[in-house]
PDB file of N, CA and C in Angstrom:
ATOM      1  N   UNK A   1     125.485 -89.150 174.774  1.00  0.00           N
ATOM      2  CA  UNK A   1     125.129 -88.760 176.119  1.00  0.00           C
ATOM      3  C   UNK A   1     126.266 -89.145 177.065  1.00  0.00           C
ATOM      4  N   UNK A   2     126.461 -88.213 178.221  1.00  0.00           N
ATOM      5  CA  UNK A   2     127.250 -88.610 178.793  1.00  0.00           C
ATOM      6  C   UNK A   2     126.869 -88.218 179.987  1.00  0.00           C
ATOM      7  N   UNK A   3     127.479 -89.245 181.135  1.00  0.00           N
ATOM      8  CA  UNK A   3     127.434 -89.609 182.363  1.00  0.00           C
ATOM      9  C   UNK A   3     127.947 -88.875 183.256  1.00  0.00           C
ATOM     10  N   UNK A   4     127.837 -87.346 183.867  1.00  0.00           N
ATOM     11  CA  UNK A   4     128.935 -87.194 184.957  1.00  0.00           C
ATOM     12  C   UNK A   4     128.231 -87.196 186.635  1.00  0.00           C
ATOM     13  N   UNK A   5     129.430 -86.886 187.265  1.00  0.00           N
ATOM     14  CA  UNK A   5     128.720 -86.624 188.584  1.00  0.00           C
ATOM     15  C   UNK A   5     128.686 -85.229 189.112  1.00  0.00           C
ATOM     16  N   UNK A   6     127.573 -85.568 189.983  1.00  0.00           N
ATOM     17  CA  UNK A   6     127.545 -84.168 190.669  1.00  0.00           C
ATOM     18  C   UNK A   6     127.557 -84.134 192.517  1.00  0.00           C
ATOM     19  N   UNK A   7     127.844 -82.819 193.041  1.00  0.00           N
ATOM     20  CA  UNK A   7     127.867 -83.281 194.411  1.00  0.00           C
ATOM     21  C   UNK A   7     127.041 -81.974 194.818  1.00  0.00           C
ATOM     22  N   UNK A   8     126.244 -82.081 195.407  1.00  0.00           N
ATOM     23  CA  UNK A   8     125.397 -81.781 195.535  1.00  0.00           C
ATOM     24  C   UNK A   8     125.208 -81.644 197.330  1.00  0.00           C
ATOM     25  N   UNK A   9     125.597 -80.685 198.112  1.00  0.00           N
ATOM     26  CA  UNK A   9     126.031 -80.683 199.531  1.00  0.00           C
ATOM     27  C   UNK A   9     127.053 -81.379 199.722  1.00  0.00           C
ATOM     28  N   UNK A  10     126.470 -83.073 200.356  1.00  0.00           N
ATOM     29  CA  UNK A  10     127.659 -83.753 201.094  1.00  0.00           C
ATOM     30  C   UNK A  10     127.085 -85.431 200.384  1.00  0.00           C
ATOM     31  N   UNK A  11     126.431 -84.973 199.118  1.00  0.00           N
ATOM     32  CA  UNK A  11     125.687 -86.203 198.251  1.00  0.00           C
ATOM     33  C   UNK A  11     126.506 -85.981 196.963  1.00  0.00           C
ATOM     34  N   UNK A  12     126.668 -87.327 196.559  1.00  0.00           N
ATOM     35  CA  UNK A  12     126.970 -87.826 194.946  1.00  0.00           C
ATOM     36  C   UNK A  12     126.157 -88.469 194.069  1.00  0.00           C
ATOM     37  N   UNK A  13     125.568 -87.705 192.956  1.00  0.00           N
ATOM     38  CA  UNK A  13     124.799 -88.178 192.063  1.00  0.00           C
ATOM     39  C   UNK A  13     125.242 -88.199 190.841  1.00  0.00           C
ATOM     40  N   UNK A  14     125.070 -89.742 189.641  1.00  0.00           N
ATOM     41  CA  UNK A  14     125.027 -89.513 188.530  1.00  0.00           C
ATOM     42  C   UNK A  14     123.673 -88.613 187.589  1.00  0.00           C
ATOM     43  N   UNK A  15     124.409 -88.008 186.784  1.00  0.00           N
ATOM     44  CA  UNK A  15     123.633 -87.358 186.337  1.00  0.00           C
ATOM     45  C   UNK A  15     123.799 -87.338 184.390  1.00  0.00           C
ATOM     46  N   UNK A  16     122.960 -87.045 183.511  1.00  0.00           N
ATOM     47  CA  UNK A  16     123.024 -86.879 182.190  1.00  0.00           C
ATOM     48  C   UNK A  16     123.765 -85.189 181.915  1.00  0.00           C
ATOM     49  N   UNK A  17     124.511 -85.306 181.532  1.00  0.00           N
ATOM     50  CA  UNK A  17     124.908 -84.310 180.434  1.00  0.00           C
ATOM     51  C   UNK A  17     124.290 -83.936 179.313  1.00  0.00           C
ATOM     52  N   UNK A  18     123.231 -82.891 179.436  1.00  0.00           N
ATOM     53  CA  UNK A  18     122.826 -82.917 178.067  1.00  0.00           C
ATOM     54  C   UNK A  18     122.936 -81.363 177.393  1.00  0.00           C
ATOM     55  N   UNK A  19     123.785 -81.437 176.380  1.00  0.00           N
ATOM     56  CA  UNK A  19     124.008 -80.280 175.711  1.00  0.00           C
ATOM     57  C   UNK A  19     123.270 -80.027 174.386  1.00  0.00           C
ATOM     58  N   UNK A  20     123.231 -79.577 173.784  1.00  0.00           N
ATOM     59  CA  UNK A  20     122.674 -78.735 172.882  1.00  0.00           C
ATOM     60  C   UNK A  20     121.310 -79.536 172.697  1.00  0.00           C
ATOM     61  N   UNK A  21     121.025 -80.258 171.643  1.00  0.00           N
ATOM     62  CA  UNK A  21     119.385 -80.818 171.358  1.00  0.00           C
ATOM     63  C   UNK A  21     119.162 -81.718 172.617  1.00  0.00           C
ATOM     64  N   UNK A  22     120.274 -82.408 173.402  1.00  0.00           N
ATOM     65  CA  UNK A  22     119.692 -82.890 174.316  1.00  0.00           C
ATOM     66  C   UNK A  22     118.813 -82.407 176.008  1.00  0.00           C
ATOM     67  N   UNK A  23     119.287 -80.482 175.602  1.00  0.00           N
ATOM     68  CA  UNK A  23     118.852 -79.879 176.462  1.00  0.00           C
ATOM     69  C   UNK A  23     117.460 -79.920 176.434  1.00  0.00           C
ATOM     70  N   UNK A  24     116.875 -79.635 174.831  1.00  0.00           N
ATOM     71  CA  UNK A  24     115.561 -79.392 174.293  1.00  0.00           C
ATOM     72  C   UNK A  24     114.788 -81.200 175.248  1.00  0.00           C
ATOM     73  N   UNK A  25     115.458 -82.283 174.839  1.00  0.00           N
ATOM     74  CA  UNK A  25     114.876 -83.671 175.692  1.00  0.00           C
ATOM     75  C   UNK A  25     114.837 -83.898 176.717  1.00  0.00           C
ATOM     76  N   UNK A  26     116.026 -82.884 177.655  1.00  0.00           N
ATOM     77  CA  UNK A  26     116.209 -83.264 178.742  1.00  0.00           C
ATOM     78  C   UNK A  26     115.697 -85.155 179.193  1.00  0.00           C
ATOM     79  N   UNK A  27     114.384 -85.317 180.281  1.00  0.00           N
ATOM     80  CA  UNK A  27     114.257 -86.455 181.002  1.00  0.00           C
ATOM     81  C   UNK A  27     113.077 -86.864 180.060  1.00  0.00           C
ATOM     82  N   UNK A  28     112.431 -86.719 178.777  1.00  0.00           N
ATOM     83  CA  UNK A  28     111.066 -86.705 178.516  1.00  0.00           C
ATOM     84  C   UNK A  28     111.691 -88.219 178.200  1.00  0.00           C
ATOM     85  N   UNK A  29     110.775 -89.070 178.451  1.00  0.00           N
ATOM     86  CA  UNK A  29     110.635 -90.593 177.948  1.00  0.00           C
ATOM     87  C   UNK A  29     111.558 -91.373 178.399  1.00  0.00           C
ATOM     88  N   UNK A  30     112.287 -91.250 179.694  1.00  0.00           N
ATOM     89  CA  UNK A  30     113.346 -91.430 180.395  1.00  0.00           C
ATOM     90  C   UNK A  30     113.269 -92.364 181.577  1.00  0.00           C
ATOM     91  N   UNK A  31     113.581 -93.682 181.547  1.00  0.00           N
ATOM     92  CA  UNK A  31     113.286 -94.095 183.209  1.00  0.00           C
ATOM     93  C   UNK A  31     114.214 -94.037 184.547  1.00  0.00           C
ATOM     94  N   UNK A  32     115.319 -93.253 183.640  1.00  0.00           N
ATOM     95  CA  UNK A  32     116.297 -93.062 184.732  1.00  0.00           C
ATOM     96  C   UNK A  32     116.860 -93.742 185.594  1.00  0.00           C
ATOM     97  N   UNK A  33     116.874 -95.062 184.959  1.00  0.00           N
ATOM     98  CA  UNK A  33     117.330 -96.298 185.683  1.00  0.00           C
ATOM     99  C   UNK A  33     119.114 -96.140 185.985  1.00  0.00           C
ATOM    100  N   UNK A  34     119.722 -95.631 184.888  1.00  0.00           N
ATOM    101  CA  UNK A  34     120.982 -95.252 185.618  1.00  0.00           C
ATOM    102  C   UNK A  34     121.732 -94.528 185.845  1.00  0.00           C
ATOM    103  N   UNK A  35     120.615 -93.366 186.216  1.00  0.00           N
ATOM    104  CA  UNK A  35     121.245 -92.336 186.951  1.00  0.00           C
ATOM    105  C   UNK A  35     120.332 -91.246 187.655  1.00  0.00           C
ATOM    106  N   UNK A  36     120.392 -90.227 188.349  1.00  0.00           N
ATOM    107  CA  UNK A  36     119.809 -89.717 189.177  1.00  0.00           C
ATOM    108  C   UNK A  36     118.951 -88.121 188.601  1.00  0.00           C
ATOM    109  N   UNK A  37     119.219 -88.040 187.216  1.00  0.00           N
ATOM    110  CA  UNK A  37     118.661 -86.815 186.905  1.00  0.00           C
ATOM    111  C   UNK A  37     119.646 -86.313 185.572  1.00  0.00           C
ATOM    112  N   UNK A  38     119.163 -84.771 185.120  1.00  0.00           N
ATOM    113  CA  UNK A  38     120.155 -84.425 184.099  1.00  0.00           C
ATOM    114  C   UNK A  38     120.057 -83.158 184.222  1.00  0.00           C
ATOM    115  N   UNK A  39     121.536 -82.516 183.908  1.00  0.00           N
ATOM    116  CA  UNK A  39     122.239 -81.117 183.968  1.00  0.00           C
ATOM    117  C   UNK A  39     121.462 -80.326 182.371  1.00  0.00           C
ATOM    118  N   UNK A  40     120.423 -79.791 182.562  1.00  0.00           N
ATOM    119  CA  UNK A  40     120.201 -79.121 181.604  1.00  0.00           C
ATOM    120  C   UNK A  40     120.721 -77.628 181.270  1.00  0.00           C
ATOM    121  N   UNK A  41     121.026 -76.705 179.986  1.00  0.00           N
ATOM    122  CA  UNK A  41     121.507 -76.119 179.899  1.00  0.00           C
ATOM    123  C   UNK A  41     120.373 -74.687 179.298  1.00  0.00           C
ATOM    124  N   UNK A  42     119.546 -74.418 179.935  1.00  0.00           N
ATOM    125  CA  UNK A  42     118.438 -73.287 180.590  1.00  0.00           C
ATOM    126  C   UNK A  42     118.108 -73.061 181.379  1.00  0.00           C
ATOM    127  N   UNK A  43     117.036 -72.108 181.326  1.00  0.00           N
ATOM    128  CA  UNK A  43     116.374 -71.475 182.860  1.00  0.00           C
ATOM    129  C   UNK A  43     115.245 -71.490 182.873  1.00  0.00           C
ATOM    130  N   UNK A  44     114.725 -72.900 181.618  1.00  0.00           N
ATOM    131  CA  UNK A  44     112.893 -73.005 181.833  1.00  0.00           C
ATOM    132  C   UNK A  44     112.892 -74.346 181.260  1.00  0.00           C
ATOM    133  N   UNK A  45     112.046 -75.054 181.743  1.00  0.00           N
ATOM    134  CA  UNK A  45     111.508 -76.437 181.435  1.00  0.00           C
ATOM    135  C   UNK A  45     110.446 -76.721 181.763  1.00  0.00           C
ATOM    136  N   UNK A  46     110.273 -77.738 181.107  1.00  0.00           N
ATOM    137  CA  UNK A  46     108.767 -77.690 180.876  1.00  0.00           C
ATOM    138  C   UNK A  46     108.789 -79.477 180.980  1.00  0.00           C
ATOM    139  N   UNK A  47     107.478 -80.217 181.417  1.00  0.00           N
ATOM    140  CA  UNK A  47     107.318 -81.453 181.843  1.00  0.00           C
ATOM    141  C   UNK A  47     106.971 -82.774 180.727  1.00  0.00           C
ATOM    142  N   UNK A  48     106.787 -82.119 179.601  1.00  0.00           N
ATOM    143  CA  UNK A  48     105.680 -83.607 178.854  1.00  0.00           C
ATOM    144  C   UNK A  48     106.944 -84.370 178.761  1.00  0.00           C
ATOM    145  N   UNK A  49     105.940 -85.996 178.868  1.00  0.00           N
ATOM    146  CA  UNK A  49     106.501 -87.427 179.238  1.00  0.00           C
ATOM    147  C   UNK A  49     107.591 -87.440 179.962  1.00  0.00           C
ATOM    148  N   UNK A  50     107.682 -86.668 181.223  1.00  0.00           N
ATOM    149  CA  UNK A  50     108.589 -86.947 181.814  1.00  0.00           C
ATOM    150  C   UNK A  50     107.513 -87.865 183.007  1.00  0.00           C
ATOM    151  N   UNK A  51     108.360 -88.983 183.336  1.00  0.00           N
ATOM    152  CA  UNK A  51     107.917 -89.950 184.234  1.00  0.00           C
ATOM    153  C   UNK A  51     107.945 -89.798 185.632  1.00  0.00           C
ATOM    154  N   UNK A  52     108.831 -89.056 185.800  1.00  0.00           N
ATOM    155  CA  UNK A  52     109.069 -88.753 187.434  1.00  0.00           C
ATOM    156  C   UNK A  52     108.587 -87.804 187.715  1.00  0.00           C
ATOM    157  N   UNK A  53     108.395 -87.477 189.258  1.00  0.00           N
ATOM    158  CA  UNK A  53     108.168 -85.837 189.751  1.00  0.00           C
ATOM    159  C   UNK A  53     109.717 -85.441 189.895  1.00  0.00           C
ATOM    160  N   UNK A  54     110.160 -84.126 189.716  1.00  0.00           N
ATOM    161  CA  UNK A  54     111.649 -84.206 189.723  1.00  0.00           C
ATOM    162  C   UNK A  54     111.676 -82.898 190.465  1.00  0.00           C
ATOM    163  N   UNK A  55     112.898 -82.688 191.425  1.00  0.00           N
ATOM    164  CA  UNK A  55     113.096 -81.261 191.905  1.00  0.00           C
ATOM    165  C   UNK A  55     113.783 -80.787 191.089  1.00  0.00           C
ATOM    166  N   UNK A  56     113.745 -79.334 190.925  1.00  0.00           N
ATOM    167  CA  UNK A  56     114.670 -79.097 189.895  1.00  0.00           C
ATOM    168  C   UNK A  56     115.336 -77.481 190.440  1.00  0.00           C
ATOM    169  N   UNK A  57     117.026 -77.573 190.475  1.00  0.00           N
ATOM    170  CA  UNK A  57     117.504 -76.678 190.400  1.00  0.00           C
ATOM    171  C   UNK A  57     118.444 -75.563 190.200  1.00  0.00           C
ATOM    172  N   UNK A  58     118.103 -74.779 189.719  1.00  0.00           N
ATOM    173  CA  UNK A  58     118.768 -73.912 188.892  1.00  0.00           C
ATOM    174  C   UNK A  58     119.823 -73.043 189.473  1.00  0.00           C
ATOM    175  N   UNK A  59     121.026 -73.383 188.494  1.00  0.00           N
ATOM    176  CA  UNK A  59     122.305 -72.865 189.093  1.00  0.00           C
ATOM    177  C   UNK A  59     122.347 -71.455 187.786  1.00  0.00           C
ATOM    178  N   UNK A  60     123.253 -70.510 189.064  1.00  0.00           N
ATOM    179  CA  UNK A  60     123.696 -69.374 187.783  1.00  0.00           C
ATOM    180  C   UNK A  60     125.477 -70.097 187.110  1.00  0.00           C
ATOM    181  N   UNK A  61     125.800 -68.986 186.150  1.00  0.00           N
ATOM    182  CA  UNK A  61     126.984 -69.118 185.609  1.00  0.00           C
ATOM    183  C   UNK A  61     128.181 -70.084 186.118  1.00  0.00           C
ATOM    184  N   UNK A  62     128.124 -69.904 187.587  1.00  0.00           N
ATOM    185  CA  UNK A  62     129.469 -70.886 188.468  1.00  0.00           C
ATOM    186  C   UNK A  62     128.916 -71.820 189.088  1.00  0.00           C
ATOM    187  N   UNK A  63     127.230 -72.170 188.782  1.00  0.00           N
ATOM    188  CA  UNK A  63     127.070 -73.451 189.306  1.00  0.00           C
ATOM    189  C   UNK A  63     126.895 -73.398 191.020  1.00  0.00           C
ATOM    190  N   UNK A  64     126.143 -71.875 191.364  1.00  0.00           N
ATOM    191  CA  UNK A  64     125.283 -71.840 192.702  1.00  0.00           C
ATOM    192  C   UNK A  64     124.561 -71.714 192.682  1.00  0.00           C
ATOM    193  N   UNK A  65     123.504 -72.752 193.251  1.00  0.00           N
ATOM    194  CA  UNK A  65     122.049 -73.082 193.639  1.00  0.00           C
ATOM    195  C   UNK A  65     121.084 -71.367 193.556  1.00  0.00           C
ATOM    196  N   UNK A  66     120.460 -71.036 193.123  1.00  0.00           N
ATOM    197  CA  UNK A  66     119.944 -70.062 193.282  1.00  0.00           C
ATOM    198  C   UNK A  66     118.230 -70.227 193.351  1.00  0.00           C
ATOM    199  N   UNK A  67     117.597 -71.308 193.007  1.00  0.00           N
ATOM    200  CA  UNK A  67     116.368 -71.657 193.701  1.00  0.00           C
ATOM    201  C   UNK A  67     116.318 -72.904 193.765  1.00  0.00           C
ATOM    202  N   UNK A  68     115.287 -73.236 193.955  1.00  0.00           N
ATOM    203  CA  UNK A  68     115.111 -74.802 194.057  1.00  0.00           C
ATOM    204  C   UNK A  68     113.325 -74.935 193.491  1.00  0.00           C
ATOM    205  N   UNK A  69     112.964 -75.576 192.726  1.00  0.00           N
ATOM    206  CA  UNK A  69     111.508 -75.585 192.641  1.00  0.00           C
ATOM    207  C   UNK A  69     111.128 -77.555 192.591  1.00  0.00           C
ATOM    208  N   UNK A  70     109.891 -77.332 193.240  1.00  0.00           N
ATOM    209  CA  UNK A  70     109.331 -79.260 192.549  1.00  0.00           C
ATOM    210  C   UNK A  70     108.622 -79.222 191.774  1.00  0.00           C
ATOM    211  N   UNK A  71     108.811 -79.798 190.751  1.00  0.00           N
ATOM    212  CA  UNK A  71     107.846 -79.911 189.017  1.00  0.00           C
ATOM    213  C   UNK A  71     107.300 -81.461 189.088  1.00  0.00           C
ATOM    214  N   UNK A  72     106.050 -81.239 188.776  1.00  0.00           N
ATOM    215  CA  UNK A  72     105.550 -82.436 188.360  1.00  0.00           C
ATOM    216  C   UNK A  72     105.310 -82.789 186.606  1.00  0.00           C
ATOM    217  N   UNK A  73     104.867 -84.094 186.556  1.00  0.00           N
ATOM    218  CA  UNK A  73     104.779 -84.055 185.067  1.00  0.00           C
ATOM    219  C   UNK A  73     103.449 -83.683 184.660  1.00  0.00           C
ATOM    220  N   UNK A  74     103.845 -83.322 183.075  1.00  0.00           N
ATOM    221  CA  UNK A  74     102.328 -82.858 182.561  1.00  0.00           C
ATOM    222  C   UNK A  74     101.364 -84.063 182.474  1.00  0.00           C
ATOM    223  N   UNK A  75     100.087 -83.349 182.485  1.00  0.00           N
ATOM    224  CA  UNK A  75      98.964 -84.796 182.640  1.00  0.00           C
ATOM    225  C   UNK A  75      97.859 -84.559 181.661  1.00  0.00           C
ATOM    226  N   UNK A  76      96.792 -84.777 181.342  1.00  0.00           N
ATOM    227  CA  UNK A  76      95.257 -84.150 181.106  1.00  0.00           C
ATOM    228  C   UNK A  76      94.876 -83.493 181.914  1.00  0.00           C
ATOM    229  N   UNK A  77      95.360 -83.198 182.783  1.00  0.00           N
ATOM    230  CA  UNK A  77      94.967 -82.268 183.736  1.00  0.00           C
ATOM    231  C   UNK A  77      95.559 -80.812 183.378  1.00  0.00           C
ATOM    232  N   UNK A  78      94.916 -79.753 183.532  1.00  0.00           N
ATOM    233  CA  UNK A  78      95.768 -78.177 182.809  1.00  0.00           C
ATOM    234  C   UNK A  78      96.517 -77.583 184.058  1.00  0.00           C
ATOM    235  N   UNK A  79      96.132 -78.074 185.200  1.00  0.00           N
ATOM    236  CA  UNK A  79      96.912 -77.463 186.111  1.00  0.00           C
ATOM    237  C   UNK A  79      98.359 -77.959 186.449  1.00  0.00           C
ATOM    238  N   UNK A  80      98.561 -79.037 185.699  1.00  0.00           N
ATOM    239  CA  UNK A  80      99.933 -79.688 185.327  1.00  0.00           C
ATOM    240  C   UNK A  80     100.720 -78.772 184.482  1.00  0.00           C
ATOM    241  N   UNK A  81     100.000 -77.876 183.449  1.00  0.00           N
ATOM    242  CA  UNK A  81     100.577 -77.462 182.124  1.00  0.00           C
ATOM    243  C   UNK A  81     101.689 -76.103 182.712  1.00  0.00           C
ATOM    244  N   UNK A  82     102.418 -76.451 182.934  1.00  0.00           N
ATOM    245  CA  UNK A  82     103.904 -75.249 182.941  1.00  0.00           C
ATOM    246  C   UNK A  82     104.458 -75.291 182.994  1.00  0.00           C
ATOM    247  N   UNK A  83     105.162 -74.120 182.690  1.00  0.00           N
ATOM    248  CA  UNK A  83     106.914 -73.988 182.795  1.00  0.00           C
ATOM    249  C   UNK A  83     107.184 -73.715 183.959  1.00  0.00           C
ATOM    250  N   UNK A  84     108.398 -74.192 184.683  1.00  0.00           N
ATOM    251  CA  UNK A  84     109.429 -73.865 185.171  1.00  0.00           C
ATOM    252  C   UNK A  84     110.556 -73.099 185.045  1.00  0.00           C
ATOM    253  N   UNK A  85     110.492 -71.449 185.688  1.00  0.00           N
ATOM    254  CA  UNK A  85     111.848 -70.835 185.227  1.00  0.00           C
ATOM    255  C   UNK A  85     112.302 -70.627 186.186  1.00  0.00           C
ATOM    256  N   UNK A  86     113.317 -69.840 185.956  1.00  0.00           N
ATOM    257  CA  UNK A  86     114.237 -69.056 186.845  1.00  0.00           C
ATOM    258  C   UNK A  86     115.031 -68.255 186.026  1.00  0.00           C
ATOM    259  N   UNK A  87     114.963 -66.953 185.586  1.00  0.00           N
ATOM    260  CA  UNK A  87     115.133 -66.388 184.994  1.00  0.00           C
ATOM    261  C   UNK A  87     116.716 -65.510 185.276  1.00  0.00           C
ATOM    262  N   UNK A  88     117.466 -65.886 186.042  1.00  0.00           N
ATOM    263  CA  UNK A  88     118.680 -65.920 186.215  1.00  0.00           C
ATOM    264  C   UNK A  88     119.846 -66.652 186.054  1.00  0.00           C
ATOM    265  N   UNK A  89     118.877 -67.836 186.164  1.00  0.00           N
ATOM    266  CA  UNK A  89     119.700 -69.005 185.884  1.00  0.00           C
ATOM    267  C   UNK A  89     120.310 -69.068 184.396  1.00  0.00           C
ATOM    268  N   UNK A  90     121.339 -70.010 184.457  1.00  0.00           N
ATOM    269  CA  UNK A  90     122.482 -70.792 183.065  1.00  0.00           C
ATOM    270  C   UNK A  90     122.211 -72.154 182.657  1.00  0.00           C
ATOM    271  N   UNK A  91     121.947 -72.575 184.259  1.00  0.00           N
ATOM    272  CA  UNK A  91     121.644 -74.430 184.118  1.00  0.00           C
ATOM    273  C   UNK A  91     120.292 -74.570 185.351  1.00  0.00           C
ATOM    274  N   UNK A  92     119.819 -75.685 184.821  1.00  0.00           N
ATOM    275  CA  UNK A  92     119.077 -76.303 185.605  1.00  0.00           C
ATOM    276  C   UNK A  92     119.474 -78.215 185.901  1.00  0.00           C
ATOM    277  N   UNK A  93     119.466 -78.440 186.924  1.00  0.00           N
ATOM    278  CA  UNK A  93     119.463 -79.728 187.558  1.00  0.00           C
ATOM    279  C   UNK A  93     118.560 -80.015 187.698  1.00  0.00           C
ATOM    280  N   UNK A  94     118.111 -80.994 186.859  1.00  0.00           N
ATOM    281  CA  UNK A  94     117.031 -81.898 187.212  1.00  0.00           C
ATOM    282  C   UNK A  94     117.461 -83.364 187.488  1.00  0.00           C
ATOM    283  N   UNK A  95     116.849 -83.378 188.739  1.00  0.00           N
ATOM    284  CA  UNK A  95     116.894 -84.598 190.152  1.00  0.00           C
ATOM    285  C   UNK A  95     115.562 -85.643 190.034  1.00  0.00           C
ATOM    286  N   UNK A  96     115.568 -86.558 190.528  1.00  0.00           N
ATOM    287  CA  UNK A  96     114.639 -87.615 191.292  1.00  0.00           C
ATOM    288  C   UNK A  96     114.295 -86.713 192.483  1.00  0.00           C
ATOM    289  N   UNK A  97     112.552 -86.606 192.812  1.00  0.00           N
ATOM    290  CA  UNK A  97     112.213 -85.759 193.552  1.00  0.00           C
ATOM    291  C   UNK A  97     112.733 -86.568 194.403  1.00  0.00           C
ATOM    292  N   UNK A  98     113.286 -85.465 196.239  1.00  0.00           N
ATOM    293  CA  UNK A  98     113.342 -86.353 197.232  1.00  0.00           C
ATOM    294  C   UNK A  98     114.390 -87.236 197.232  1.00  0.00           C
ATOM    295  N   UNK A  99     115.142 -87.329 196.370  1.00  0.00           N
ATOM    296  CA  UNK A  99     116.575 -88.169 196.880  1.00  0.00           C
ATOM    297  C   UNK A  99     118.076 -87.340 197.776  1.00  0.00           C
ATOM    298  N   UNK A 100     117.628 -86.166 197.659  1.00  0.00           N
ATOM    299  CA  UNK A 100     118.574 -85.293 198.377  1.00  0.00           C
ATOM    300  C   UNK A 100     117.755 -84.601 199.368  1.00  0.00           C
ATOM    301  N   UNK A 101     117.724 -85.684 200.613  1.00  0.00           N
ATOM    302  CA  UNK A 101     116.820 -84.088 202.313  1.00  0.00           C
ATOM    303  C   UNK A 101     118.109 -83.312 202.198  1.00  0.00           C
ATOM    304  N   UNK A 102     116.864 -82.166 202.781  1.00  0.00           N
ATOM    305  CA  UNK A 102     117.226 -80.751 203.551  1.00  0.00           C
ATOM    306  C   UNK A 102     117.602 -80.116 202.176  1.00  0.00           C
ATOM    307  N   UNK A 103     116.970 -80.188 200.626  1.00  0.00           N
ATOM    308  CA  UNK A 103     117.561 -79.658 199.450  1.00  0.00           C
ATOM    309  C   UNK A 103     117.600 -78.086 199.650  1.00  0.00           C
ATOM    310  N   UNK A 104     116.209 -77.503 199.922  1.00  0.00           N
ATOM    311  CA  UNK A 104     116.134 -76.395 200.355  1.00  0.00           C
ATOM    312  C   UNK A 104     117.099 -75.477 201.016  1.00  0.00           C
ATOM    313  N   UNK A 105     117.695 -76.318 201.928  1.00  0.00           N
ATOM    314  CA  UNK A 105     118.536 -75.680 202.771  1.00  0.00           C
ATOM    315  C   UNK A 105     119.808 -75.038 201.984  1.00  0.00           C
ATOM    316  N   UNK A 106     120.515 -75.843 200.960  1.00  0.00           N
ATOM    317  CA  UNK A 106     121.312 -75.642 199.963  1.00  0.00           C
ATOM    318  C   UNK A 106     121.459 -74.312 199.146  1.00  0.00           C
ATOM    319  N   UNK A 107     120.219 -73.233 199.248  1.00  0.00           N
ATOM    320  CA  UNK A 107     120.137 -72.576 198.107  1.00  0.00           C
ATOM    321  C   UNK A 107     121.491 -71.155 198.566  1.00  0.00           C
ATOM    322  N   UNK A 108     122.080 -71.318 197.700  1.00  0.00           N
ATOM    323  CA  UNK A 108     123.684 -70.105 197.796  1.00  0.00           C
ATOM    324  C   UNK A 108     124.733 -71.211 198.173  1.00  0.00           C
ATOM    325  N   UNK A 109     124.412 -72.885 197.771  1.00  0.00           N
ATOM    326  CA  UNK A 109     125.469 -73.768 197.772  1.00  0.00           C
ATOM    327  C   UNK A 109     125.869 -73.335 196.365  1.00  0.00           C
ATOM    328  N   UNK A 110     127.069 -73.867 196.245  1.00  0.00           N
ATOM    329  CA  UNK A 110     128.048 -74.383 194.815  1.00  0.00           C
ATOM    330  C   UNK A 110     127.513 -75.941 194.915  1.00  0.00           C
ATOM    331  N   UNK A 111     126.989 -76.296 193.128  1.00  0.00           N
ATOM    332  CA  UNK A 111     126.921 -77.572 193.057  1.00  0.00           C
ATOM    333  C   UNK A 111     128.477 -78.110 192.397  1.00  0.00           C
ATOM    334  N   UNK A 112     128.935 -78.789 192.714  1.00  0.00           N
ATOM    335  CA  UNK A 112     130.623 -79.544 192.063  1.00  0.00           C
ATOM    336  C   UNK A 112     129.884 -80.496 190.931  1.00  0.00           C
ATOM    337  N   UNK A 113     130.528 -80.259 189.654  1.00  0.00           N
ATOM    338  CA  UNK A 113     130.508 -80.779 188.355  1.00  0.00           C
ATOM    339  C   UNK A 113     131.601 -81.376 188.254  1.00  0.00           C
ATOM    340  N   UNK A 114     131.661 -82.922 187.778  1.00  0.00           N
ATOM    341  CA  UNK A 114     132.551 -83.235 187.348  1.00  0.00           C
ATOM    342  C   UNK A 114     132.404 -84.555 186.420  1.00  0.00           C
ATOM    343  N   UNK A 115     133.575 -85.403 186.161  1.00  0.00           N
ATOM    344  CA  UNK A 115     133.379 -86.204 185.492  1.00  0.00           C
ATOM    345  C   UNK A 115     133.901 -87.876 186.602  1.00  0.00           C
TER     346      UNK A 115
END
């Protein structure tokens, strides 16, 4: 696993890199103690054992914001039970809900990837 950052407006967050099987894990069983979320590599996710509520959002091909959605985690409850897509999207960012105001405002930003 690896660590990069992302910038995200006029914010810097660490974030997980997760490529191939780690896309399939993304945040499930995760306390995210050191770092702020993870760069997944689809356009649908889905919640079991993920611990946090997380915003999550999905960049196309060059890494511009093209929605923004808030996912909660799955519960015993069925109205918890779904996916998250965006069916344009390449990647999805998944965040700590609420650590970036005005996220919304962002959507047709470029998120900056780096290391």
């Amino acid at each position: 696993m690896e660590i990069i950052q992302a910038m995200i407006g006029k914010r810097i967050i660490s974030i997980k890199d997760c490529r191939g099987f780690s896309s399939i894990r993304g945040l499930m069983f995760d306390s995210m103690q050191d770092y702020d979320g993870a760069l997944i590599y689809a356009n649908a996710i889905w919640m079991p054992f993920v611990k946090h509520n997380l915003d999550l959002i999905f960049l196309d091909k060059s890494h511009k914001i093209l929605e923004i959605q808030a996912a909660i985690p799955i519960t015993a409850n069925p109205k918890t039970w779904r996916i998250y897509r965006q069916d344009d999207a390449k990647y999805c960012l998944e965040i700590k809900s609420g650590i970036i105001s005005n996220l919304k405002t962002l959507t047709g930003k470029k998120v900056k990837l780096g290391s």
